[in-house]
Structures are given as C-alpha cells and as structure tokens.
C-alpha atoms as a PDB file:
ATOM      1  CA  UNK A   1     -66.906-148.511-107.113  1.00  0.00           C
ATOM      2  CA  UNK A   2     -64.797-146.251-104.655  1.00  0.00           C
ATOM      3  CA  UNK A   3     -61.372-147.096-103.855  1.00  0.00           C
ATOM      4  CA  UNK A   4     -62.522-147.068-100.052  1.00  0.00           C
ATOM      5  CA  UNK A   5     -61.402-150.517 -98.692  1.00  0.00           C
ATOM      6  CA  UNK A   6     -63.890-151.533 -95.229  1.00  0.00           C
ATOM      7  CA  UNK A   7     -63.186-154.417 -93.226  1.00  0.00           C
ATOM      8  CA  UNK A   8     -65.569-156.183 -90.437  1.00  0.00           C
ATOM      9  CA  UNK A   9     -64.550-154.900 -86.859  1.00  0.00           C
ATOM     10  CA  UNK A  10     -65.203-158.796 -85.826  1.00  0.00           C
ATOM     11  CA  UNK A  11     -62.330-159.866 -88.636  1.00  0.00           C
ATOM     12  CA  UNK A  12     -60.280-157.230 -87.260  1.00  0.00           C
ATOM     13  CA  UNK A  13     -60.410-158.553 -83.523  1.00  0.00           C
ATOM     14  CA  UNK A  14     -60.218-162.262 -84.745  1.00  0.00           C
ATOM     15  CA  UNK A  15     -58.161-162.691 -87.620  1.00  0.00           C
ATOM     16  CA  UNK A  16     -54.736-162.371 -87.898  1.00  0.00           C
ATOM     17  CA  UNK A  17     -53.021-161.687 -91.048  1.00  0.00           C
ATOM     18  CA  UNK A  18     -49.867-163.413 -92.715  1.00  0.00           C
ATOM     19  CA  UNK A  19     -46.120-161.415 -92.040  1.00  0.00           C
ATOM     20  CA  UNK A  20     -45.679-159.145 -94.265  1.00  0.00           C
ATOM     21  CA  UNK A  21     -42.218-160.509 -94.611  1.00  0.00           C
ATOM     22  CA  UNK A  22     -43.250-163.847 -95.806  1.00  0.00           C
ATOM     23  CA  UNK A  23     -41.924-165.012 -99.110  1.00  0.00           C
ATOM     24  CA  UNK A  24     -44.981-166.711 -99.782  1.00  0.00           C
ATOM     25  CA  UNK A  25     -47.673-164.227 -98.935  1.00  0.00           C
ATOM     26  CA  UNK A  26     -50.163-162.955-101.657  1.00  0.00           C
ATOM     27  CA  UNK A  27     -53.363-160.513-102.127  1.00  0.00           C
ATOM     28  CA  UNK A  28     -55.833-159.712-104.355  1.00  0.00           C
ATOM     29  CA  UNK A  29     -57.893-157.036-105.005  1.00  0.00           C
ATOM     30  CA  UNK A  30     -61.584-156.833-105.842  1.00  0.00           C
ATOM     31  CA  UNK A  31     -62.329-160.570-105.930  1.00  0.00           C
ATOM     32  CA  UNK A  32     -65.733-161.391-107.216  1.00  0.00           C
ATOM     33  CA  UNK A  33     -67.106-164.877-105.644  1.00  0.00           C
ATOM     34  CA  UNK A  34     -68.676-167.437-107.537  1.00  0.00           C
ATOM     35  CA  UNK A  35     -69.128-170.156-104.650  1.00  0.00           C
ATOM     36  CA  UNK A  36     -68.232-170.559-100.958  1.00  0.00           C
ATOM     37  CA  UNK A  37     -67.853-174.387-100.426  1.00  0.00           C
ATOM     38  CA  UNK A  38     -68.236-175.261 -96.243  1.00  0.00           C
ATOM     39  CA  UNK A  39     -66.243-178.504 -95.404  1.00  0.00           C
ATOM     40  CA  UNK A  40     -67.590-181.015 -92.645  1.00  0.00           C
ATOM     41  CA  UNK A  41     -63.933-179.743 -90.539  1.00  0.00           C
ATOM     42  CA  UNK A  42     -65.271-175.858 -90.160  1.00  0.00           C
ATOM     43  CA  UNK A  43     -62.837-174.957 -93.635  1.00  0.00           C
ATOM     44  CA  UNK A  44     -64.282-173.609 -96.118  1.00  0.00           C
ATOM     45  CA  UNK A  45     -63.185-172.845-100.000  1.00  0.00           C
ATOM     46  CA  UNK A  46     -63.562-169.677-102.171  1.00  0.00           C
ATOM     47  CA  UNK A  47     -63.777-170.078-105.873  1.00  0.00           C
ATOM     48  CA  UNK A  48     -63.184-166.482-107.604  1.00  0.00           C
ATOM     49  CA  UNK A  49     -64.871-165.870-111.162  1.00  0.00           C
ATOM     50  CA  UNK A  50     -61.368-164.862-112.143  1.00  0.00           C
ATOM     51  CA  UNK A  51     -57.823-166.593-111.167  1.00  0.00           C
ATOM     52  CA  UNK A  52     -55.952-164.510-108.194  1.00  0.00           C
ATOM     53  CA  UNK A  53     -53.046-166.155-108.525  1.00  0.00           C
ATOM     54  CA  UNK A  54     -51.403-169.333-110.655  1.00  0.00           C
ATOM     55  CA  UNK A  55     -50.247-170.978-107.611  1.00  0.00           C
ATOM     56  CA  UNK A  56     -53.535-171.700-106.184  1.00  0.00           C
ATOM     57  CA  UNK A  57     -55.869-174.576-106.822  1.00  0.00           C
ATOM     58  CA  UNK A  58     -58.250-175.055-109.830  1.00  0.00           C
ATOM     59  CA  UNK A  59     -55.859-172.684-112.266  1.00  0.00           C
ATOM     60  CA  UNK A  60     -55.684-170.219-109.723  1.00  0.00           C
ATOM     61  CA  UNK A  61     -59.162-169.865-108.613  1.00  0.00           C
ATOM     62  CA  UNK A  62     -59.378-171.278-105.750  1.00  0.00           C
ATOM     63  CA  UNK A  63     -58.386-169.794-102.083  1.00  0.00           C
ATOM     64  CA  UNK A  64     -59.140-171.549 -98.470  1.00  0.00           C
ATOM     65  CA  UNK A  65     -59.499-170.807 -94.784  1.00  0.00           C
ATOM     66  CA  UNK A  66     -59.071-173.670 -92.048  1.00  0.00           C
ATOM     67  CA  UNK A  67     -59.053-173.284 -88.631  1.00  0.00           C
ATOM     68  CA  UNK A  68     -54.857-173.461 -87.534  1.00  0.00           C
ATOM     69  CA  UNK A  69     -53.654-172.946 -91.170  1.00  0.00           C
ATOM     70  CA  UNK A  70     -52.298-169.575 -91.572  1.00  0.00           C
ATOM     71  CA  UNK A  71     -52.655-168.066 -88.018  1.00  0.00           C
ATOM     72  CA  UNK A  72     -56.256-168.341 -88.619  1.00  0.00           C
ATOM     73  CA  UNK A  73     -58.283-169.538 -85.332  1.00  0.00           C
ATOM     74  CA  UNK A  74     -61.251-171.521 -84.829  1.00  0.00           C
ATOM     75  CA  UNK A  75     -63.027-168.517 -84.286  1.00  0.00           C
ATOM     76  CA  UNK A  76     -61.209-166.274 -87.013  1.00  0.00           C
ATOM     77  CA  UNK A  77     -62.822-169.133 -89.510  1.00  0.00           C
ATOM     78  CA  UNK A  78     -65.991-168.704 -88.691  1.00  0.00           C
ATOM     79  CA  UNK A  79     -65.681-164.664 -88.713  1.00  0.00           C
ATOM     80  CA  UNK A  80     -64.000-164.979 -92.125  1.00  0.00           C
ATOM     81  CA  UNK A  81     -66.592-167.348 -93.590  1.00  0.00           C
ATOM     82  CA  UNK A  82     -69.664-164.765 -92.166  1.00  0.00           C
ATOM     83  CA  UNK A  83     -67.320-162.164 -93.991  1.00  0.00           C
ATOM     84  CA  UNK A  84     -67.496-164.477 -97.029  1.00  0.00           C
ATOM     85  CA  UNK A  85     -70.831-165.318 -97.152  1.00  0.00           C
ATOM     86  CA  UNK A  86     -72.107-161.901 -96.239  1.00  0.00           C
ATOM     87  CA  UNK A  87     -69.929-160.447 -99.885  1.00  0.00           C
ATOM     88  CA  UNK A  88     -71.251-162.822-101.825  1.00  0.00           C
ATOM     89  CA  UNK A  89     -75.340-162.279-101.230  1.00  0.00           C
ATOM     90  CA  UNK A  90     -74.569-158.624-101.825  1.00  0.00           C
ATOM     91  CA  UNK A  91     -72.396-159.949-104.726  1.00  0.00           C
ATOM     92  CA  UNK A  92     -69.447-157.492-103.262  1.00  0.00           C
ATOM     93  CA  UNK A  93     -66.052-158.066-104.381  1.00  0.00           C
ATOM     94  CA  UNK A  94     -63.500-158.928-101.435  1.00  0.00           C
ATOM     95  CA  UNK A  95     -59.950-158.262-100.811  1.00  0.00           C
ATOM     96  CA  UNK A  96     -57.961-161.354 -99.823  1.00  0.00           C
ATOM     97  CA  UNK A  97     -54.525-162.031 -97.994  1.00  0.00           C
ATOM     98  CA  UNK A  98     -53.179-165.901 -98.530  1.00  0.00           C
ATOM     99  CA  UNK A  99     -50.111-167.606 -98.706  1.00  0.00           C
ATOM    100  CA  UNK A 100     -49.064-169.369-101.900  1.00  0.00           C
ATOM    101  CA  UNK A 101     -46.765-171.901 -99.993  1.00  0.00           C
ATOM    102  CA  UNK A 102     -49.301-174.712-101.489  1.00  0.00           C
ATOM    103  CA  UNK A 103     -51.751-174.993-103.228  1.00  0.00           C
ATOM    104  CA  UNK A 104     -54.735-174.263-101.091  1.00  0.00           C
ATOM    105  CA  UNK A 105     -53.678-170.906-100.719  1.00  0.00           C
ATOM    106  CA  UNK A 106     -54.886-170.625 -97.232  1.00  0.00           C
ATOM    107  CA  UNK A 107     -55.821-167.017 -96.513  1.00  0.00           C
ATOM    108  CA  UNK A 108     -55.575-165.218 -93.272  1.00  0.00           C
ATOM    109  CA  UNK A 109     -57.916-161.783 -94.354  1.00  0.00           C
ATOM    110  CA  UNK A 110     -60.766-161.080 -96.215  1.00  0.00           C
ATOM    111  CA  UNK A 111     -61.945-157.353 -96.817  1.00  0.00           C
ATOM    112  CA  UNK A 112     -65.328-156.354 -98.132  1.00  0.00           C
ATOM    113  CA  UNK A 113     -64.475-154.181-100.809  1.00  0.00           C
ATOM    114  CA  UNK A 114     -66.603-150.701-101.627  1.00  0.00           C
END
C-alpha cells in the first residue's frame, strides 16, 4: 500500500474538518471497515475491524457522522457516507478525523486511503 493519502474532490468542497486546535480532536490512519450502519435521521455509524481510539463507542470501534455534529452539513453527510460506502466495496482502508468529546466520536473527514 503506498503512503499516498487521496481524498474525494466532493468531501473536499463539502466537508469541513474539526480545528486543529481542539483538545478533543482525533485521527486514524488506515481504517479497515467492517459495517456502515445508515440511521432513519441521514447519520450514519462506522464500525472499524480494529479500535481507533478508547474513547469511542463499542471499545473504541465505533465512529459517526450526523448532519450538524461536528461542522458536518446535511450535504457533507451524505458526501462522507458515499465516501464511506464507496471504501468499503473496494474494501479500502480510510483515514478519519473525529472528535473524542463523547462517545460517538463524530467525525468531520474521511480519506480513501492508497
């Protein structure tokens, strides 16, 4: 796998990412997905095959984007779920930016990792 790090132009334009000066603001690197669970609200939940970080839900597993949590728009949801969905079929590995302020560890930037 090359260290070459490629995100969506769509995610670019839409999402917006968490301050870099935020106590609570996390990443993780090469993320493999075992599910992508779409809520009736337009969230959705990301359950990695290894924990990203002990804060988050289900022993660390567990990250999620909502529309107005995080900076994230209504729009910037459904760009980061497409960028979601579209890494798991190819079984990709992502790079993700959340905040660890709860438990949810709602994320503002997914990367498709190469």
């Amino acid at each position: 796998m090359s260290s070459t790090k490629t995100m969506l132009p769509l995610a670019a334009a839409i999402a917006c990412t968490i301050s870099a000066t935020s106590a609570d603001a996390a990443s993780a690197q090469d993320v493999a997905i075992d599910y992508v669970r779409v809520t009736e609200k337009g969230a959705f939940e990301v359950r990695a095959t290894q924990p990203i970080d002990p804060l988050c839900a289900d022993g660390g597993l567990i990250f999620t984007v909502a529309p107005h949590k995080n900076g994230v728009s209504g729009d910037g949801a459904k760009a980061l779920l497409s960028i979601a969905l579209t890494a798991y079929s190819l079984e990709n590995p992502i790079d993700v930016v959340f905040d660890t302020s709860s438990a949810e560890c709602f994320a503002s930037e997914i990367l498709i990792a190469r």
